[in-house]
N, C-alpha and C. Protein backbone atom coordinates (compact mmCIF):
# COMPACT_ATOMS: atom_id res chain seq x y z
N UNK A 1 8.05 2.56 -12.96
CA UNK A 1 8.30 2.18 -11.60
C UNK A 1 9.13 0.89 -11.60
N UNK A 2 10.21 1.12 -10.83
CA UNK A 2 11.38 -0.01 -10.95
C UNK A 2 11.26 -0.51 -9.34
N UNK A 3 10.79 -1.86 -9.37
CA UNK A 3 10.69 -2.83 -7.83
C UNK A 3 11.78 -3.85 -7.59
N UNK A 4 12.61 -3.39 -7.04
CA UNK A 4 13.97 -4.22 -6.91
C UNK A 4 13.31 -5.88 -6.08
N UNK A 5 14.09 -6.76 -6.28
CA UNK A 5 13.42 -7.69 -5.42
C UNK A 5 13.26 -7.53 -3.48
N UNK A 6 14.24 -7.19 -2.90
CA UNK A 6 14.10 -7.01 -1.82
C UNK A 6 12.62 -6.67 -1.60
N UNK A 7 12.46 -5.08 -1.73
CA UNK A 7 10.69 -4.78 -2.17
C UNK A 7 9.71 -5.72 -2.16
N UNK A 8 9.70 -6.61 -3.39
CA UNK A 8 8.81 -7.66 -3.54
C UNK A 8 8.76 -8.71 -2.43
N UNK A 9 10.02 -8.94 -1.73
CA UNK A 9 9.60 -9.75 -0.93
C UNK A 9 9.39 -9.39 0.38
N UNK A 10 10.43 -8.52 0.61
CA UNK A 10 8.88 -7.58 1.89
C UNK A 10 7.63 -7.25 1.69
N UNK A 11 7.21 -6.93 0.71
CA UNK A 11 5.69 -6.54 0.46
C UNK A 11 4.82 -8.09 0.68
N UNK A 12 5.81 -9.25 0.21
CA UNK A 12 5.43 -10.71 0.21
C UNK A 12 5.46 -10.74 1.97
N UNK A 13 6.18 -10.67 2.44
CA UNK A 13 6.42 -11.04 3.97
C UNK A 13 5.24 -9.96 5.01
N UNK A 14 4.99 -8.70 4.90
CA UNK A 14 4.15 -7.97 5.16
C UNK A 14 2.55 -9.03 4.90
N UNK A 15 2.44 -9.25 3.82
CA UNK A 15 1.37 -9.66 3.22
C UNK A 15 1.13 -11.19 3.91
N UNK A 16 1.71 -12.05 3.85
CA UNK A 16 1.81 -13.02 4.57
C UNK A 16 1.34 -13.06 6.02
N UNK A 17 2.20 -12.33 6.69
CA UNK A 17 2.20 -11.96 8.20
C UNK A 17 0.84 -11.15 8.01
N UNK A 18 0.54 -10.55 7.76
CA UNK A 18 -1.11 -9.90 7.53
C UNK A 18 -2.42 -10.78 7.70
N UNK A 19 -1.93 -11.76 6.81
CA UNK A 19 -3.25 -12.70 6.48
C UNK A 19 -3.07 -13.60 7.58
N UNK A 20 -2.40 -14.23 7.85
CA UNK A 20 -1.81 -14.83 8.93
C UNK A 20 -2.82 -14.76 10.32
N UNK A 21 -2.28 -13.17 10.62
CA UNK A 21 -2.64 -12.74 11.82
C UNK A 21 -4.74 -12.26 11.23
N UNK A 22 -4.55 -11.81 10.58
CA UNK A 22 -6.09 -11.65 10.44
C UNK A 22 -7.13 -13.48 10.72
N UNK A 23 -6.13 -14.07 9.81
CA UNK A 23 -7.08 -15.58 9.42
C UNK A 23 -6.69 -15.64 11.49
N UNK A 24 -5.86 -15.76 12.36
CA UNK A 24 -5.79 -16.00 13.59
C UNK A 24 -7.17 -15.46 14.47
N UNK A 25 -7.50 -13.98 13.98
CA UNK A 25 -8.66 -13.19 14.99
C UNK A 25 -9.98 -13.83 14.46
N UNK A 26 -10.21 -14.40 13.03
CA UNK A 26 -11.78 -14.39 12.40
C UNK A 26 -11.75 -15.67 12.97
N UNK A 27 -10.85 -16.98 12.95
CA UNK A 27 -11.57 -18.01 13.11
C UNK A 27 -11.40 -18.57 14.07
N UNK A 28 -11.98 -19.97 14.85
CA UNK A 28 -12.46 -20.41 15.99
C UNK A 28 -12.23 -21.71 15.95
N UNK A 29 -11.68 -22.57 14.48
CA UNK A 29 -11.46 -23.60 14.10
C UNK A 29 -10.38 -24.27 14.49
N UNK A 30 -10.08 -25.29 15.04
CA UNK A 30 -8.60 -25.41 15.33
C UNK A 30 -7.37 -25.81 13.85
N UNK A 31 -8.35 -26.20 13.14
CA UNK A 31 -7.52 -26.36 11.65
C UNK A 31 -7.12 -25.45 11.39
N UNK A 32 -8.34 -24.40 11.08
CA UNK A 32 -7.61 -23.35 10.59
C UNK A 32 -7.05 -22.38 11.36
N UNK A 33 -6.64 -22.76 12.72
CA UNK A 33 -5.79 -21.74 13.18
C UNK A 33 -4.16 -22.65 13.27
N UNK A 34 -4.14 -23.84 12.97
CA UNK A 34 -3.28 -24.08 12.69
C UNK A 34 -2.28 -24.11 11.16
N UNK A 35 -3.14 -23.22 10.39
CA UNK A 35 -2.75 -23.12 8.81
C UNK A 35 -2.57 -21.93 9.02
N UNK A 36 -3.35 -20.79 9.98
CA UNK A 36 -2.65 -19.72 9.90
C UNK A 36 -1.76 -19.38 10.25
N UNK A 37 -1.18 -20.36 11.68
CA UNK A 37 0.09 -20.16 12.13
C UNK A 37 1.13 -20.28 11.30
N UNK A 38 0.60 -21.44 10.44
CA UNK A 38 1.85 -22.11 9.05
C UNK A 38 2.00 -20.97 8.02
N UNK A 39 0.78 -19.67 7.88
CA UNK A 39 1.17 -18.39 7.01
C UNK A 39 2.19 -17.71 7.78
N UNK A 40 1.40 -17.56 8.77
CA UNK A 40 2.67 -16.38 9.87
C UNK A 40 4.22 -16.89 9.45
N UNK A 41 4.53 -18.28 9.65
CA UNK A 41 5.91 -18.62 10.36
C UNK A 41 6.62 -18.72 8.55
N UNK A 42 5.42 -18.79 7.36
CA UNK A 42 5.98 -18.64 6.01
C UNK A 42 6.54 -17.32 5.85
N UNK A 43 5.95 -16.71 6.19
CA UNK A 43 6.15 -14.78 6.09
C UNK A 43 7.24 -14.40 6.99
N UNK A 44 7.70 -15.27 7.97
CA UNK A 44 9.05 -15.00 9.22
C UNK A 44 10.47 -15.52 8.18
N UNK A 45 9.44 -16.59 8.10
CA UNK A 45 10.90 -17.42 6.80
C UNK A 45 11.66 -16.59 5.79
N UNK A 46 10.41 -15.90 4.91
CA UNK A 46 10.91 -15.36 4.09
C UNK A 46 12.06 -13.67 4.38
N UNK A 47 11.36 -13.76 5.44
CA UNK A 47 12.09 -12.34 6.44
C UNK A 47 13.47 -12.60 6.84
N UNK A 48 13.58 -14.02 7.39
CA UNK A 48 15.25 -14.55 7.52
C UNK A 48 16.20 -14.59 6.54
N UNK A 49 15.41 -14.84 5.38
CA UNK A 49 16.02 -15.07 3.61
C UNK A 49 16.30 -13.69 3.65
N UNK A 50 15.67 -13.25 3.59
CA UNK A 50 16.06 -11.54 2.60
C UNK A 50 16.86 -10.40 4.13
N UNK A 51 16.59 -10.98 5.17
CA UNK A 51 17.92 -10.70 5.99
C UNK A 51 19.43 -11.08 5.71
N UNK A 52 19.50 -11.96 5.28
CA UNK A 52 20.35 -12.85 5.25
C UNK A 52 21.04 -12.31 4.22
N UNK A 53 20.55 -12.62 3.15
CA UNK A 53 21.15 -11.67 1.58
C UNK A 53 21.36 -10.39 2.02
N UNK A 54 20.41 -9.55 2.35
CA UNK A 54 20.90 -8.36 2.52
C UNK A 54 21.76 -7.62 3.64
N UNK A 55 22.36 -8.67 3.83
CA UNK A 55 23.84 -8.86 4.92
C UNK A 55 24.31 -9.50 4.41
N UNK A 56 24.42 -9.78 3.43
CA UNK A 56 25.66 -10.58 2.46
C UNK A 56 25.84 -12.15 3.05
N UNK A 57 24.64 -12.77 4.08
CA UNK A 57 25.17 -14.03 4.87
C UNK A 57 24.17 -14.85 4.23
N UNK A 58 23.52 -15.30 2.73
CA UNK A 58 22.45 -15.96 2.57
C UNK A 58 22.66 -17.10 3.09
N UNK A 59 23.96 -18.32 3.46
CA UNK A 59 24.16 -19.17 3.97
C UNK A 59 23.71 -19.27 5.63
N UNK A 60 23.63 -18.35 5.85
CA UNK A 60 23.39 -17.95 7.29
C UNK A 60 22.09 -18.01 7.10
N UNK A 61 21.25 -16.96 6.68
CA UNK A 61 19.60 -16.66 6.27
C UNK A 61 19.10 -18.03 5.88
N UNK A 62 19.75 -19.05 4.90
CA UNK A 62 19.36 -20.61 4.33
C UNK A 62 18.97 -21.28 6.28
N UNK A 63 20.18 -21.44 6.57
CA UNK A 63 19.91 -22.10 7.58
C UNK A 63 19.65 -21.97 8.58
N UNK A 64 19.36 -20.77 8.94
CA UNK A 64 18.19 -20.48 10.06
C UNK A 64 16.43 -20.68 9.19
N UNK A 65 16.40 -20.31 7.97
CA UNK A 65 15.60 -20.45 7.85
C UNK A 65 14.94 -22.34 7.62
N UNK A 66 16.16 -23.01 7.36
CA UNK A 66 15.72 -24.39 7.53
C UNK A 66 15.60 -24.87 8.53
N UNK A 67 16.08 -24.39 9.68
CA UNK A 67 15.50 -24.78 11.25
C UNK A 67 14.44 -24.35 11.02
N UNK A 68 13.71 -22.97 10.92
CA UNK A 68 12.03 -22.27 11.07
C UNK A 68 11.43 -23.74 10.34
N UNK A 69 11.53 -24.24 9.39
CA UNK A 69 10.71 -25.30 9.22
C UNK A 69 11.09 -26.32 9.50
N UNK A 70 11.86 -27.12 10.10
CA UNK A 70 12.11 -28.17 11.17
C UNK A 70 10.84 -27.81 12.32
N UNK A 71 11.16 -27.03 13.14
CA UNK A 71 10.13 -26.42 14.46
C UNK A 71 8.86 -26.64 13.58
N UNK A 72 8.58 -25.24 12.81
CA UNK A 72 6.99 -25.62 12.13
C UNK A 72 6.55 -26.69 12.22
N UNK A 73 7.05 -27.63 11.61
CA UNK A 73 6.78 -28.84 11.01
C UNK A 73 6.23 -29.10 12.23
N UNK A 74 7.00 -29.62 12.78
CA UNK A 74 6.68 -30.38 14.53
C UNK A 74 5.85 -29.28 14.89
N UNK A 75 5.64 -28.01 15.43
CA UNK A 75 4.45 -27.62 15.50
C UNK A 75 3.16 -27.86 15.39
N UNK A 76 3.14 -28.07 13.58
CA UNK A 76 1.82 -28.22 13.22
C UNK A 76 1.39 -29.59 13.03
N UNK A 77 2.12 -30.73 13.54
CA UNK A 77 2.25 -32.03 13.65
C UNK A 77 1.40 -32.23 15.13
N UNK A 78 1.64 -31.55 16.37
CA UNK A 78 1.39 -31.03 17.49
C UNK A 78 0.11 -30.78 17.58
N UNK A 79 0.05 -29.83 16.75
CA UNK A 79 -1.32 -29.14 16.75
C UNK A 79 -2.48 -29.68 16.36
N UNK A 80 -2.08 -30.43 14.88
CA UNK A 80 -2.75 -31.26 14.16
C UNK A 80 -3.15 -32.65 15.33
N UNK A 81 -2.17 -33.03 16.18
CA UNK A 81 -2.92 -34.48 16.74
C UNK A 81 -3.64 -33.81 17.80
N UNK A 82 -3.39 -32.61 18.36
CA UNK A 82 -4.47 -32.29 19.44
C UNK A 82 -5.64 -32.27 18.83
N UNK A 83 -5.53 -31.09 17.62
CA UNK A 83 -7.29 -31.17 16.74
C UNK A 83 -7.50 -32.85 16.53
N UNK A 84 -7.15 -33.81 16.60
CA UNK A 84 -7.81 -34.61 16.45
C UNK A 84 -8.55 -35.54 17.45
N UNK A 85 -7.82 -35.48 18.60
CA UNK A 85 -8.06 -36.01 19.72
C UNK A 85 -9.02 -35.33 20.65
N UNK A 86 -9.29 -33.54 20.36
CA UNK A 86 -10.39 -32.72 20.51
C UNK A 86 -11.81 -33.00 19.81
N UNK A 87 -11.16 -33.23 18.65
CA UNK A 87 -12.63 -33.90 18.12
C UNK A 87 -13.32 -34.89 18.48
N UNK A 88 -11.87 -36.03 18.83
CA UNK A 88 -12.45 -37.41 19.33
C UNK A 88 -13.35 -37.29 20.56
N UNK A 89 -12.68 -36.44 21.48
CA UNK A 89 -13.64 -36.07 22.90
C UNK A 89 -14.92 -35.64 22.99
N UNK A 90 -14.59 -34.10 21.72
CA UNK A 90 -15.37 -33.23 21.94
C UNK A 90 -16.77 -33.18 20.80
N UNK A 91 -16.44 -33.69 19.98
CA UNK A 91 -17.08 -33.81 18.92
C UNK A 91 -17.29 -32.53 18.04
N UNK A 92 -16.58 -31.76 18.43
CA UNK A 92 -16.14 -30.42 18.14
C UNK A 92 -14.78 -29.70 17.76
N UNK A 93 -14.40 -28.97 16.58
CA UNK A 93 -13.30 -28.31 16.69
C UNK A 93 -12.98 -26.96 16.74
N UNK A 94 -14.09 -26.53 17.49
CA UNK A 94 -14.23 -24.71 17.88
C UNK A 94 -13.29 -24.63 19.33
N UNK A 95 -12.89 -23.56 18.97
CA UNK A 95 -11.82 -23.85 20.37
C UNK A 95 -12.65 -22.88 21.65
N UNK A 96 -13.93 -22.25 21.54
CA UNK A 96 -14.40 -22.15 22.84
C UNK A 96 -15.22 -23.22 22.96
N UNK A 97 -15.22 -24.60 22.69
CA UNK A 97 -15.36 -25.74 23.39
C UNK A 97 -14.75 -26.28 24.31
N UNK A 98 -13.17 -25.79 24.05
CA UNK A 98 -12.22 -26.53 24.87
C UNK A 98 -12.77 -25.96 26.34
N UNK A 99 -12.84 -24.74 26.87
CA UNK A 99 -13.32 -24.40 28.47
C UNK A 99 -14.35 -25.71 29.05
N UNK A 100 -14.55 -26.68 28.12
CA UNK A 100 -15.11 -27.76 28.74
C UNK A 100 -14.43 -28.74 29.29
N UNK A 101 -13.54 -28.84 29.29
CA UNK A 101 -11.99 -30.05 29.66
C UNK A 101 -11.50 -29.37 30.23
N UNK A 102 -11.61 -28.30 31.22
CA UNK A 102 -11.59 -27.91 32.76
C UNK A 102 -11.77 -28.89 33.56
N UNK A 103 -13.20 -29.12 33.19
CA UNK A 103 -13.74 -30.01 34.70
C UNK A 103 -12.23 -31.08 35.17
């Protein structure tokens, strides 16, 4: 059995985006739903790369995919000071706590 790379890294990007979205439904944590977002948007990345090559534009695929982690970054920078300032309030980082910061 001969696995060209393309293959491998879709099966990588499938797999990624998988765990991603699974680690998103099991947990309730705000950490770790902000690490799963950081799998998802790894597994998009790698999807821009191997677009990119396989349109002959890897320069193109490079730098869209170096914006996806510019955004990330700041994303999970975002995310990260809310979980902290949730905790500070809440003393909690389950996110059906937050329906309490309604009032």
């Amino acid at each position: 059995m001969n696995l060209s790379i393309p293959v491998i890294v879709m099966a990588a990007v499938i797999g990624l985006v998988g765990i991603g979205f699974y680690c998103l439904l099991v947990t309730r944590n705000m950490i770790r739903v902000v690490v799963a977002l950081q799998i998802i948007v790894k597994g998009a990345m790698l999807a821009l790369l191997l677009a990119g090559r396989m349109r002959g534009q890897l320069a193109l695929g490079q730098s869209m995919a170096l914006t996806v982690i510019v955004a990330d970054t700041i994303v999970a920078v975002l995310g990260l000071a809310l979980a902290v300032q949730v905790k500070r309030r809440l003393g909690s980082l389950d996110l059906n706590d937050l329906s309490s910061l309604k009032r």
